[in-house]
Protein backbone atom coordinates (compact mmCIF):
# COMPACT_ATOMS: atom_id res chain seq x y z
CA UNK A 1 -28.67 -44.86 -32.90
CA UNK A 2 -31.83 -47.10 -32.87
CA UNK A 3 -34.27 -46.10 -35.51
CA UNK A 4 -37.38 -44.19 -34.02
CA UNK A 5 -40.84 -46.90 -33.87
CA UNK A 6 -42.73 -44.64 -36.69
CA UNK A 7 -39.92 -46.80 -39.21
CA UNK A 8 -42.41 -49.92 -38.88
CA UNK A 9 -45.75 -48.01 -38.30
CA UNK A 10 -47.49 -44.72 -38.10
CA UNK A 11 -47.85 -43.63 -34.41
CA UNK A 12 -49.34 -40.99 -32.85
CA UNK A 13 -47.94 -39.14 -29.71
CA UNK A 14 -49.56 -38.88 -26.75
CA UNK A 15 -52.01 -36.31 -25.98
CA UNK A 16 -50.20 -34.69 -22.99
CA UNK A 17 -47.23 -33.83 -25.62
CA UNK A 18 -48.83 -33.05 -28.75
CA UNK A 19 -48.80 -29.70 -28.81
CA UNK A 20 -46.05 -27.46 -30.16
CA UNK A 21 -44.34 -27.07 -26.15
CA UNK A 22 -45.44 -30.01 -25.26
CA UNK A 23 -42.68 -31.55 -28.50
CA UNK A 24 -40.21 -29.25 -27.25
CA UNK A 25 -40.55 -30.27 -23.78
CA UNK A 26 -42.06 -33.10 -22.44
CA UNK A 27 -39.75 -32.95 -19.74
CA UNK A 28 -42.63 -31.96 -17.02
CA UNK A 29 -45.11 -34.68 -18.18
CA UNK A 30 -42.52 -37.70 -17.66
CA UNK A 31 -41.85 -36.46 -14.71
CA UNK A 32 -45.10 -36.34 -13.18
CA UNK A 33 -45.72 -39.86 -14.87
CA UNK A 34 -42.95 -41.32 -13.57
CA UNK A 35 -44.23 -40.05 -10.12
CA UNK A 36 -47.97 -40.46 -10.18
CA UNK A 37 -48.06 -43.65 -13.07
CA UNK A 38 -44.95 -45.10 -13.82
CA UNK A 39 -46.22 -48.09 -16.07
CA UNK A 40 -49.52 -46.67 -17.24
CA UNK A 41 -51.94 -48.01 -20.11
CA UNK A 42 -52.65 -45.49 -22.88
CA UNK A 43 -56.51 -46.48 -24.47
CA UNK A 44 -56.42 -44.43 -27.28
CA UNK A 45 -52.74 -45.22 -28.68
CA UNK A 46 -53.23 -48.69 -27.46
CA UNK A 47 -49.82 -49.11 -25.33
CA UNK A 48 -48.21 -49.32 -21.67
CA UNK A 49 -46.12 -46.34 -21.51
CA UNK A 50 -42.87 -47.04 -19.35
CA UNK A 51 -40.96 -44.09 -17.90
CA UNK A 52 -38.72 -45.21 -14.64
CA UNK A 53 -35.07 -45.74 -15.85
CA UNK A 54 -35.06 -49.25 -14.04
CA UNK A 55 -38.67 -50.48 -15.35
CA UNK A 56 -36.80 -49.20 -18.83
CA UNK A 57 -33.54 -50.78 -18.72
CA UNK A 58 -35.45 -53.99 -17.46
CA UNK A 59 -37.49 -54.31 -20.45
CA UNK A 60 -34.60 -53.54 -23.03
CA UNK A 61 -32.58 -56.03 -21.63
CA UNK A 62 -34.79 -58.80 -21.16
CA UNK A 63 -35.84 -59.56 -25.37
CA UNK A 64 -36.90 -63.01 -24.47
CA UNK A 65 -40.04 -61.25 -22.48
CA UNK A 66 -40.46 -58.90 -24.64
CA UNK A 67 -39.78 -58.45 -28.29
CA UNK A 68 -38.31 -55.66 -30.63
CA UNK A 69 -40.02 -57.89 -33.49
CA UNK A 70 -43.15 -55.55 -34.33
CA UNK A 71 -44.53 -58.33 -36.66
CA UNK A 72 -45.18 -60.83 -33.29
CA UNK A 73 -48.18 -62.99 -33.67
CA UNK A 74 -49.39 -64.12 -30.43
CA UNK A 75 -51.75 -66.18 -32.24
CA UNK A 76 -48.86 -68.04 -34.10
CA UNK A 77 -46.49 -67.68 -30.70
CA UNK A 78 -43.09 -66.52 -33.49
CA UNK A 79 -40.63 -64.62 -32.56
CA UNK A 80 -38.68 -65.87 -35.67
CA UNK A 81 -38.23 -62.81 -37.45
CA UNK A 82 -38.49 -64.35 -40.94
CA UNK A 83 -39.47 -62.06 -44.11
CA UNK A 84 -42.74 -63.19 -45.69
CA UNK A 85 -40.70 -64.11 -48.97
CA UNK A 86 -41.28 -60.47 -50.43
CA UNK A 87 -37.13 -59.88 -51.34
CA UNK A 88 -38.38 -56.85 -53.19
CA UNK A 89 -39.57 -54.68 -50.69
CA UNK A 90 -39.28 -56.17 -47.60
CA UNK A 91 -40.74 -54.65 -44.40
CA UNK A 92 -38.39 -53.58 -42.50
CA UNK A 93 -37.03 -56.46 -40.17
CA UNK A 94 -33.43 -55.41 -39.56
CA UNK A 95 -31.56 -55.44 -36.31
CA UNK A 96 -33.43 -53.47 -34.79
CA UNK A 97 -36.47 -55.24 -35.15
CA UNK A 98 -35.79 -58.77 -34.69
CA UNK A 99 -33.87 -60.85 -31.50
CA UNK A 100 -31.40 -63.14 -30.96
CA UNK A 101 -30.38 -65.18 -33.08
CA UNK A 102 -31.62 -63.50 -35.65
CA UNK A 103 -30.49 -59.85 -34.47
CA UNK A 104 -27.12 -61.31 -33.97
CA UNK A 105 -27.28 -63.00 -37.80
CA UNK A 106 -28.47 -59.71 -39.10
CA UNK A 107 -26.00 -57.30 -36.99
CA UNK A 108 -23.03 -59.80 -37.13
CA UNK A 109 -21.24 -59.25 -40.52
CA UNK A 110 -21.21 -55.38 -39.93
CA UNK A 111 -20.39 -55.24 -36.08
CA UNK A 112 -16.25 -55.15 -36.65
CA UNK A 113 -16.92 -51.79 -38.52
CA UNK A 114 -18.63 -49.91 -35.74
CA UNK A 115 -16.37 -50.80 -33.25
CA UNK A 116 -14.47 -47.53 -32.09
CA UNK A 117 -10.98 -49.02 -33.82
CA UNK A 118 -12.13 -48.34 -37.25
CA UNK A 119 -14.44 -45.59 -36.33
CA UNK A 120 -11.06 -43.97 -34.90
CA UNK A 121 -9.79 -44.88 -38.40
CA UNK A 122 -12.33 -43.13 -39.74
CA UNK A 123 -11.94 -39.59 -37.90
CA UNK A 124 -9.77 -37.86 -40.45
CA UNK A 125 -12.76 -38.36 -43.45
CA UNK A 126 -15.14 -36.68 -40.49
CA UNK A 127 -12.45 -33.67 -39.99
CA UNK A 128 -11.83 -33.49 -43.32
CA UNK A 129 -16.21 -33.09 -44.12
CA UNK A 130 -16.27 -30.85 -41.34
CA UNK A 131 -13.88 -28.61 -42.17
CA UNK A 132 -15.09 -28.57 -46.25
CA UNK A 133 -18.27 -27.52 -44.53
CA UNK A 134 -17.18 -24.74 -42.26
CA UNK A 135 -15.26 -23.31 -45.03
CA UNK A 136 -18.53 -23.06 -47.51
CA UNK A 137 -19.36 -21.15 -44.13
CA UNK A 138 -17.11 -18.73 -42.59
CA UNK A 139 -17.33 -15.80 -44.22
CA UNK A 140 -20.95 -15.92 -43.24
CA UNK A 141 -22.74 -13.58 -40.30
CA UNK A 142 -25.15 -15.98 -40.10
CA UNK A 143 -26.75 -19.21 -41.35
CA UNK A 144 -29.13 -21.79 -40.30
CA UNK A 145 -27.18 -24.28 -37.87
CA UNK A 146 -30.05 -27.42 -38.75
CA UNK A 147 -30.01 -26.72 -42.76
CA UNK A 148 -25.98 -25.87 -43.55
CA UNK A 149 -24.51 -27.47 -41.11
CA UNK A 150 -26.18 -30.35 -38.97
CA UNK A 151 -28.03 -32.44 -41.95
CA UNK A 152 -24.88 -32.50 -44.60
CA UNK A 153 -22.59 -33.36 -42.03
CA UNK A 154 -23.73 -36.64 -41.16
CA UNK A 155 -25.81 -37.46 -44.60
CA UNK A 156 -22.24 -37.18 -45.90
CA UNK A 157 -20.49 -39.33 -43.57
CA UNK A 158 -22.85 -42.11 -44.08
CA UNK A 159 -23.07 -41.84 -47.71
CA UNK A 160 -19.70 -42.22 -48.09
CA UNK A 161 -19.41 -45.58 -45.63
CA UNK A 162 -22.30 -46.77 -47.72
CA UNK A 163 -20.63 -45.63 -51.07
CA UNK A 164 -23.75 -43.56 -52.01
CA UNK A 165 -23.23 -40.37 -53.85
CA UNK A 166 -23.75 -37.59 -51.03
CA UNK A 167 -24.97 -34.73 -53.94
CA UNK A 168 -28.36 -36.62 -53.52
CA UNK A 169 -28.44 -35.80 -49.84
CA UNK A 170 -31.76 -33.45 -50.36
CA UNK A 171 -33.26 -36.87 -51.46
CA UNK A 172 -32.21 -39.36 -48.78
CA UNK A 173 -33.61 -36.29 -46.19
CA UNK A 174 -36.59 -36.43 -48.16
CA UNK A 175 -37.09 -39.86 -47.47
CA UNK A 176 -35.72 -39.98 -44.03
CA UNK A 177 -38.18 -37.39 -43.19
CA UNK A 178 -41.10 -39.12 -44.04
CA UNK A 179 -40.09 -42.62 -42.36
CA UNK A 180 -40.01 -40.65 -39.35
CA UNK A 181 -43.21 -38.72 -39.35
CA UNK A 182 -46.03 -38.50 -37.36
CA UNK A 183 -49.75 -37.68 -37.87
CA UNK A 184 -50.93 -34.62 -37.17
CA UNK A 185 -54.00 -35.40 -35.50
CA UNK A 186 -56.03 -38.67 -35.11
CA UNK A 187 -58.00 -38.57 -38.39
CA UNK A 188 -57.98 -41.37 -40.23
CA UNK A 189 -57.74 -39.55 -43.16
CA UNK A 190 -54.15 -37.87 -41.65
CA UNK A 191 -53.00 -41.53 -40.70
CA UNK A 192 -53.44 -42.85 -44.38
CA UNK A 193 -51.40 -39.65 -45.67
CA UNK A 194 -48.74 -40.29 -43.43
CA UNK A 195 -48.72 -44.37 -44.06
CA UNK A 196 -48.80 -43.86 -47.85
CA UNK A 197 -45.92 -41.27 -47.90
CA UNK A 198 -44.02 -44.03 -45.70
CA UNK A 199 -45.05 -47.02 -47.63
CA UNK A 200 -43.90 -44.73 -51.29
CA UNK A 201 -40.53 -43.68 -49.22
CA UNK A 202 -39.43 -47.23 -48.43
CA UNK A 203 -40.26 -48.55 -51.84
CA UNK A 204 -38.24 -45.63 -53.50
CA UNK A 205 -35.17 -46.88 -51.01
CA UNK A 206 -35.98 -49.97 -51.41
CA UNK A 207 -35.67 -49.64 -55.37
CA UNK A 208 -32.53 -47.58 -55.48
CA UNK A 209 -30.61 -49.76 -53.12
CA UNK A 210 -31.75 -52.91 -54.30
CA UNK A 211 -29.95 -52.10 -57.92
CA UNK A 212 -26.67 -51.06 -55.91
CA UNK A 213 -26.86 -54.24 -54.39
CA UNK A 214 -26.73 -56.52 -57.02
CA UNK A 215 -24.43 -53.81 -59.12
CA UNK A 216 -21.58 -54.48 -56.19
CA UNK A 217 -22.68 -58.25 -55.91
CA UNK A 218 -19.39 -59.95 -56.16
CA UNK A 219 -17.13 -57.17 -55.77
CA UNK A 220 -14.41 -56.28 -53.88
CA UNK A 221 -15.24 -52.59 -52.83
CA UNK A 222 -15.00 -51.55 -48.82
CA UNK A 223 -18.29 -49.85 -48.75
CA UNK A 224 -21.06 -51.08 -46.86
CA UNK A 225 -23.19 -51.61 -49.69
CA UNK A 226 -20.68 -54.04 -51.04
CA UNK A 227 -20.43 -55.56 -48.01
CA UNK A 228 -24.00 -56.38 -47.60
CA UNK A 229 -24.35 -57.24 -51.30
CA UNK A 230 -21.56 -59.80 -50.33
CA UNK A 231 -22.81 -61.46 -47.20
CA UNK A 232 -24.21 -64.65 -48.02
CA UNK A 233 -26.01 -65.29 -44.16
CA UNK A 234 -28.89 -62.54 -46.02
CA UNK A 235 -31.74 -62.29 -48.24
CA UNK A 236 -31.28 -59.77 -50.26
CA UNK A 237 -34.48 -58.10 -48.80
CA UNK A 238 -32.51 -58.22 -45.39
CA UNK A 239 -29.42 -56.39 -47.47
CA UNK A 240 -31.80 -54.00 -48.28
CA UNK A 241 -33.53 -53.56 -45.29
CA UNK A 242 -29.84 -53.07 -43.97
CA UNK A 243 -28.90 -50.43 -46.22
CA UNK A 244 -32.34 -48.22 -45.61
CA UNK A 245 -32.19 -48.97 -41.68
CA UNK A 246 -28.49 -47.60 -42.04
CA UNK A 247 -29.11 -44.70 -44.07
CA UNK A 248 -32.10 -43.09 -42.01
CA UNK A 249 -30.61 -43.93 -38.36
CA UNK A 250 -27.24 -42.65 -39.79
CA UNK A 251 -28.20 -39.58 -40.59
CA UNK A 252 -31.39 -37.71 -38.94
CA UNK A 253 -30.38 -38.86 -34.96
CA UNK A 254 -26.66 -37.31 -35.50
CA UNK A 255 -28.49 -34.26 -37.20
CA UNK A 256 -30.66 -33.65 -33.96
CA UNK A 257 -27.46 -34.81 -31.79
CA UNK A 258 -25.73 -32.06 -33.29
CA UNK A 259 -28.26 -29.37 -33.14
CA UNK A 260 -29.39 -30.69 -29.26
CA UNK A 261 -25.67 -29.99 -28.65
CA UNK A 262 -25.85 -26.73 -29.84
CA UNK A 263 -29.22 -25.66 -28.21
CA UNK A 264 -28.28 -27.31 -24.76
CA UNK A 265 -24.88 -25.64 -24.64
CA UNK A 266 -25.88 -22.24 -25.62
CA UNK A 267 -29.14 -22.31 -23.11
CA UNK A 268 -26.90 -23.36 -20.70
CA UNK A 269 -24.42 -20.54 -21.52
CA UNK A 270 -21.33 -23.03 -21.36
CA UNK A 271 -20.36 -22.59 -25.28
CA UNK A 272 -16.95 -20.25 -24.32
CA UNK A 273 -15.98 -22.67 -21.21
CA UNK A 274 -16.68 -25.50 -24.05
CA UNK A 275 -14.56 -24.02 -26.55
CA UNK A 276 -11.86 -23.01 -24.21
CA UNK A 277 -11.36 -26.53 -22.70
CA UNK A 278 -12.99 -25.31 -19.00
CA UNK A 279 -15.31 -27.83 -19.78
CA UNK A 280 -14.74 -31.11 -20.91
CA UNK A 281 -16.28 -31.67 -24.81
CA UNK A 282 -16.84 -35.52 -24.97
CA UNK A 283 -18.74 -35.66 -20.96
CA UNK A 284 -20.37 -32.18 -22.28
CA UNK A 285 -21.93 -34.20 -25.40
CA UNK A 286 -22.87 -37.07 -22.85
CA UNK A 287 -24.86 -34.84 -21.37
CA UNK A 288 -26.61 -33.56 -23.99
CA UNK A 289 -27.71 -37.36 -24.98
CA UNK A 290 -28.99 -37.53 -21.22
CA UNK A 291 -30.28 -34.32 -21.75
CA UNK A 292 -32.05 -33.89 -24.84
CA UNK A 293 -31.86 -37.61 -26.41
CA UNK A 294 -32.31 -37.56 -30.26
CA UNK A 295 -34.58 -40.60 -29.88
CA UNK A 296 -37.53 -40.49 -26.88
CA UNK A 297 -39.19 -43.83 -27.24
CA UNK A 298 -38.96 -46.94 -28.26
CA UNK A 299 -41.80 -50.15 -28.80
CA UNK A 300 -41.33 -53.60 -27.52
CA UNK A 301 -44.14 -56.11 -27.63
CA UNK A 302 -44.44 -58.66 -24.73
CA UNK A 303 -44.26 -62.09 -25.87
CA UNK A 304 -45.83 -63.35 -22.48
CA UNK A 305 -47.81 -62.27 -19.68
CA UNK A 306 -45.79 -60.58 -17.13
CA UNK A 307 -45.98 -57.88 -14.44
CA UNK A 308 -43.86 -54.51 -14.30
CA UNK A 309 -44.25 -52.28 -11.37
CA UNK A 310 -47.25 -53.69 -10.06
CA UNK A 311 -48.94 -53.70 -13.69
CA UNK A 312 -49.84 -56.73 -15.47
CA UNK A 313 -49.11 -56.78 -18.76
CA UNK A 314 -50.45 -59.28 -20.81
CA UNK A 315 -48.88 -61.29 -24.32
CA UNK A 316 -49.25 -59.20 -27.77
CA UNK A 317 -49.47 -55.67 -25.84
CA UNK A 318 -47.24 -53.31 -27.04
CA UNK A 319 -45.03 -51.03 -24.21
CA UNK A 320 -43.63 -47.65 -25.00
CA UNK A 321 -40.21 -47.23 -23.63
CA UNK A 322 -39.81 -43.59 -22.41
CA UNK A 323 -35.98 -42.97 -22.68
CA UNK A 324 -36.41 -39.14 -22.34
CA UNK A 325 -37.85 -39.98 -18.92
CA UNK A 326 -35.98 -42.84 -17.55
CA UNK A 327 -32.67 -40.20 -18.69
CA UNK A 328 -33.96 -37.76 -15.94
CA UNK A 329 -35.12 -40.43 -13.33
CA UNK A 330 -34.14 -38.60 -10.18
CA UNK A 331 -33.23 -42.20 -8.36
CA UNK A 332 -30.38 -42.64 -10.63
CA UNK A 333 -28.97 -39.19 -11.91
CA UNK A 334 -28.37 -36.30 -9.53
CA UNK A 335 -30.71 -32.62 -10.30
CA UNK A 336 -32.08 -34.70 -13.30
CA UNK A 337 -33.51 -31.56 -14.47
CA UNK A 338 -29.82 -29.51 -14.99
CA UNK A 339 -27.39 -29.44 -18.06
CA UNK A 340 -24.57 -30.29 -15.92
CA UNK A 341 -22.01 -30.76 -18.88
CA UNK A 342 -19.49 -32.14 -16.64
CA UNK A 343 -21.63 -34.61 -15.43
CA UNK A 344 -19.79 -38.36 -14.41
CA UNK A 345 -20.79 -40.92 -14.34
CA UNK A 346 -23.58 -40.60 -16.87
CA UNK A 347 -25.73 -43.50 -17.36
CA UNK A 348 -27.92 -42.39 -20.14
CA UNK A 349 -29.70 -44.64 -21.87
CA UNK A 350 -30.06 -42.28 -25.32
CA UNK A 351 -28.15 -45.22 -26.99
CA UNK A 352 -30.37 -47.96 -25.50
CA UNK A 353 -29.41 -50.78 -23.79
CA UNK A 354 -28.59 -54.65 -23.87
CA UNK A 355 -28.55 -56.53 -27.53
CA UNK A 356 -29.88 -53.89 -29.25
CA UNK A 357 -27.51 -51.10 -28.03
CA UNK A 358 -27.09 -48.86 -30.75
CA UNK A 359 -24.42 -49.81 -33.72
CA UNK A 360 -23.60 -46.59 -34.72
CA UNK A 361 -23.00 -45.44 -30.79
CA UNK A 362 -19.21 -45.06 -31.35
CA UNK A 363 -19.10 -42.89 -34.66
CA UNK A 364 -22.52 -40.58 -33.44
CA UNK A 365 -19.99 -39.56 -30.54
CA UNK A 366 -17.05 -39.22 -32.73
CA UNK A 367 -19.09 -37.48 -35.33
CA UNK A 368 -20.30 -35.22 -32.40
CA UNK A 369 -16.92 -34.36 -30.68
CA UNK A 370 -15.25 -33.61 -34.04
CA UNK A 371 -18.06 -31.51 -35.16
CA UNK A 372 -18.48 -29.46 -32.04
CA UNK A 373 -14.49 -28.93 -31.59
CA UNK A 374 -13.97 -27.48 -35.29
CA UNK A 375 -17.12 -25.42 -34.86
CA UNK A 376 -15.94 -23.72 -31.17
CA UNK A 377 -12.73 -23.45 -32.94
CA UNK A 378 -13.70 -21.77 -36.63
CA UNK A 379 -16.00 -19.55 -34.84
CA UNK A 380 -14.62 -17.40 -31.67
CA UNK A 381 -18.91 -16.24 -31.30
CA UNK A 382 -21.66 -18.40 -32.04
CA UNK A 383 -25.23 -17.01 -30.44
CA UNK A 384 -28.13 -19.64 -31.30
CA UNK A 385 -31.38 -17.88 -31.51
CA UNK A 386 -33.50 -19.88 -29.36
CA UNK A 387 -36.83 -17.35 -29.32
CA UNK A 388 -38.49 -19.47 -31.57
CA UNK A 389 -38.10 -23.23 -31.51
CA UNK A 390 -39.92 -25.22 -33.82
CA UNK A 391 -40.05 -28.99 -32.92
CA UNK A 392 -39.39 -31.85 -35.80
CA UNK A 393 -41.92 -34.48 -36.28
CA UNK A 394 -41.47 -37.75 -34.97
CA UNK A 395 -37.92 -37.57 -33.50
CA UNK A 396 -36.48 -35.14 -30.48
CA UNK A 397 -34.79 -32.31 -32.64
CA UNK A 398 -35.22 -28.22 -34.15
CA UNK A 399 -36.60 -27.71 -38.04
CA UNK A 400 -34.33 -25.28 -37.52
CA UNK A 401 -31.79 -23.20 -35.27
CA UNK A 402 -30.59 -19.36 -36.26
CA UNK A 403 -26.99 -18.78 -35.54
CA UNK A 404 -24.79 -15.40 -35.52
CA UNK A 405 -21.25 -16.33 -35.49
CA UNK A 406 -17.90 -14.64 -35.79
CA UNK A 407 -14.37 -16.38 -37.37
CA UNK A 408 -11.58 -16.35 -35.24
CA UNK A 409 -9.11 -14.15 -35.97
């Protein structure tokens, strides 16, 4: 999935959604947004917040309008995405944050390995995590669902693509966690804290991968990190950048996919028809990206004046993408508001849209569906507490979701 915008900045939330229900469900506010102010400027966070799905999909798809390169200079009118010749620790300008031609450059040399042939190639590692991980579990009554089950899974998956040793998952989390966090309040004193623990997580990444990458220069290895180290179209500071963008967005989004899936199927008391085949597993995990999508928001910055819904936006001002809204826009999906895990079609947008659709798309889903079938199947009972939610900060997910199960006989 595409990385969340607090990767290249500390952001607040808006004040409608900051509190502790509000993270949990902002589902109410976008829609009365999206009724009442569809493109509406935000004075104290300094951005036009978007929440109709067409106003959305119109803005993702047109990147010559407006930019996913956070470091655009109206002054200097770039769009070039060029590093600032610091190869040590670069900011992060990946993919994600840069346009075509440099998005393509940057996304090119990995693009064949994402595609769903070698993610189908891939599968049996997945099963073969999954199951390692259900056995640590199934004598168990109970266990956390977030801590045991939904953060090793994938921080294993991608540690192996990258060719990372997985036993140091506690420490790629910690540093996932803090490229994704969010202030607390509007202090300025809480906005330093959370920029320095940012700035000290992506120079620790950016250390430890920069010494796999030129260990694995010239080498043969299938890994990603050998691949990168190997690509002469980058900097190395855009091999790192790769690597750290890789790590984080392969890893926390398929953690809250996972547990989303979870809490959406067991509110909506579909789990048995789930596990019995009733309901269809892949267009049930659709829904829960429609539903609950891992990622909410995402920043462009218009690189021109132009007008959206009747709202003139004007060149350097930065426009919040709300994909939890424009997922439960009314004009294009049908009782927005249900789990309808059978829905079809399903035109979420959780995996954004146009050139920067999401690279790991195809293995989050496959990751998903394997995860969720060897779960139903392990465990003939699996009741999610869901009395007291506690929302993550910065992305859509749980800190952590209770769960009594019971092995199949």
């Amino acid at each position: 999935m595409e990385s969340p915008d607090s990767v290249v900045g500390v952001g607040q939330s808006p004040k409608a959604i900051r509190s502790r229900e509000g993270q949990l469900s902002p589902f109410e506010w976008y829609a009365e947004m999206r009724q009442e102010s569809p493109v509406h400027y935000d004075e104290q966070r300094e951005t036009w917040d978007v929440f109709r799905y067409e106003d959305v999909e119109r803005v993702l798809k047109d990147h010559d309008t407006f930019t996913a390169n956070r470091a655009f200079d109206p002054e200097k009118s770039s769009n070039d995405g060029d590093s600032d010749g610091d190869e040590d620790l670069p900011m992060l300008q990946t993919m994600i944050s840069t346009d075509p031609p440099e998005q393509t450059r940057l996304r090119g040399f990995v693009d064949e390995r994402f595609q769903p042939g070698a993610i189908r190639e891939y599968q049996p590692r997945v099963e073969a995590v999954t199951e390692e991980l259900l056995d640590d579990l199934e004598d168990e009554d109970a266990f956390d669902f977030v801590d045991e089950f939904a953060i090793p899974l994938p921080v294993i998956v991608i540690a192996e693509l990258l060719g990372i040793p997985a036993e140091r998952r506690d420490e790629f989390k910690a540093w996932s966690d803090a490229l994704v966090a969010r202030p607390d309040d509007d202090s300025e004193a809480e906005l330093q804290r959370v920029q320095r623990e940012q700035e000290r997580a992506q120079r620790e990444m950016g250390g430890y991968f920069a010494t796999l990458l030129e260990e694995r220069d010239g080498g043969n290895g299938d890994d990603l990190i050998t691949l990168a180290a190997n690509a002469d179209e980058l900097t190395r500071g855009e091999q790192v950048g790769f690597c750290i963008l890789l790590l984080l967005a392969g890893n926390i989004t398929t953690t809250n996919l996972l547990t989303n899936a979870i809490w959406s199927v067991e509110e909506a008391g579909v789990t048995d028809a789930i596990r019995t085949g009733a309901v269809d597993r892949q267009r049930a995990i659709e829904e829960v990206l429609r539903y609950r999508s891992p990622i909410q928001s995402l920043k462009r910055i218009a690189v021109e004046d132009v007008e959206l819904n009747g709202r003139r936006i004007e060149t350097g001002d930065v426009v919040t993408l709300w994909l939890g809204a424009a997922n439960r826009d009314p004009d294009v999906f049908d009782a927005p508001e249900e789990f309808r895990p059978e829905r079809h079609p399903n035109r979420h947008m959780a995996f954004g849209t146009g050139v920067h659709f999401c690279l790991g798309a195809h293995l989050a889903r496959m990751e998903a569906d394997v995860a969720l079938g060897q779960l139903l199947e392990r465990f003939d009972r699996l009741d999610a507490d869901l009395s007291d939610l506690r929302p993550l900060s910065g992305l859509y997910g749980l800190e952590s979701l209770p769960c009594d199960v019971r092995k199949n006989a």
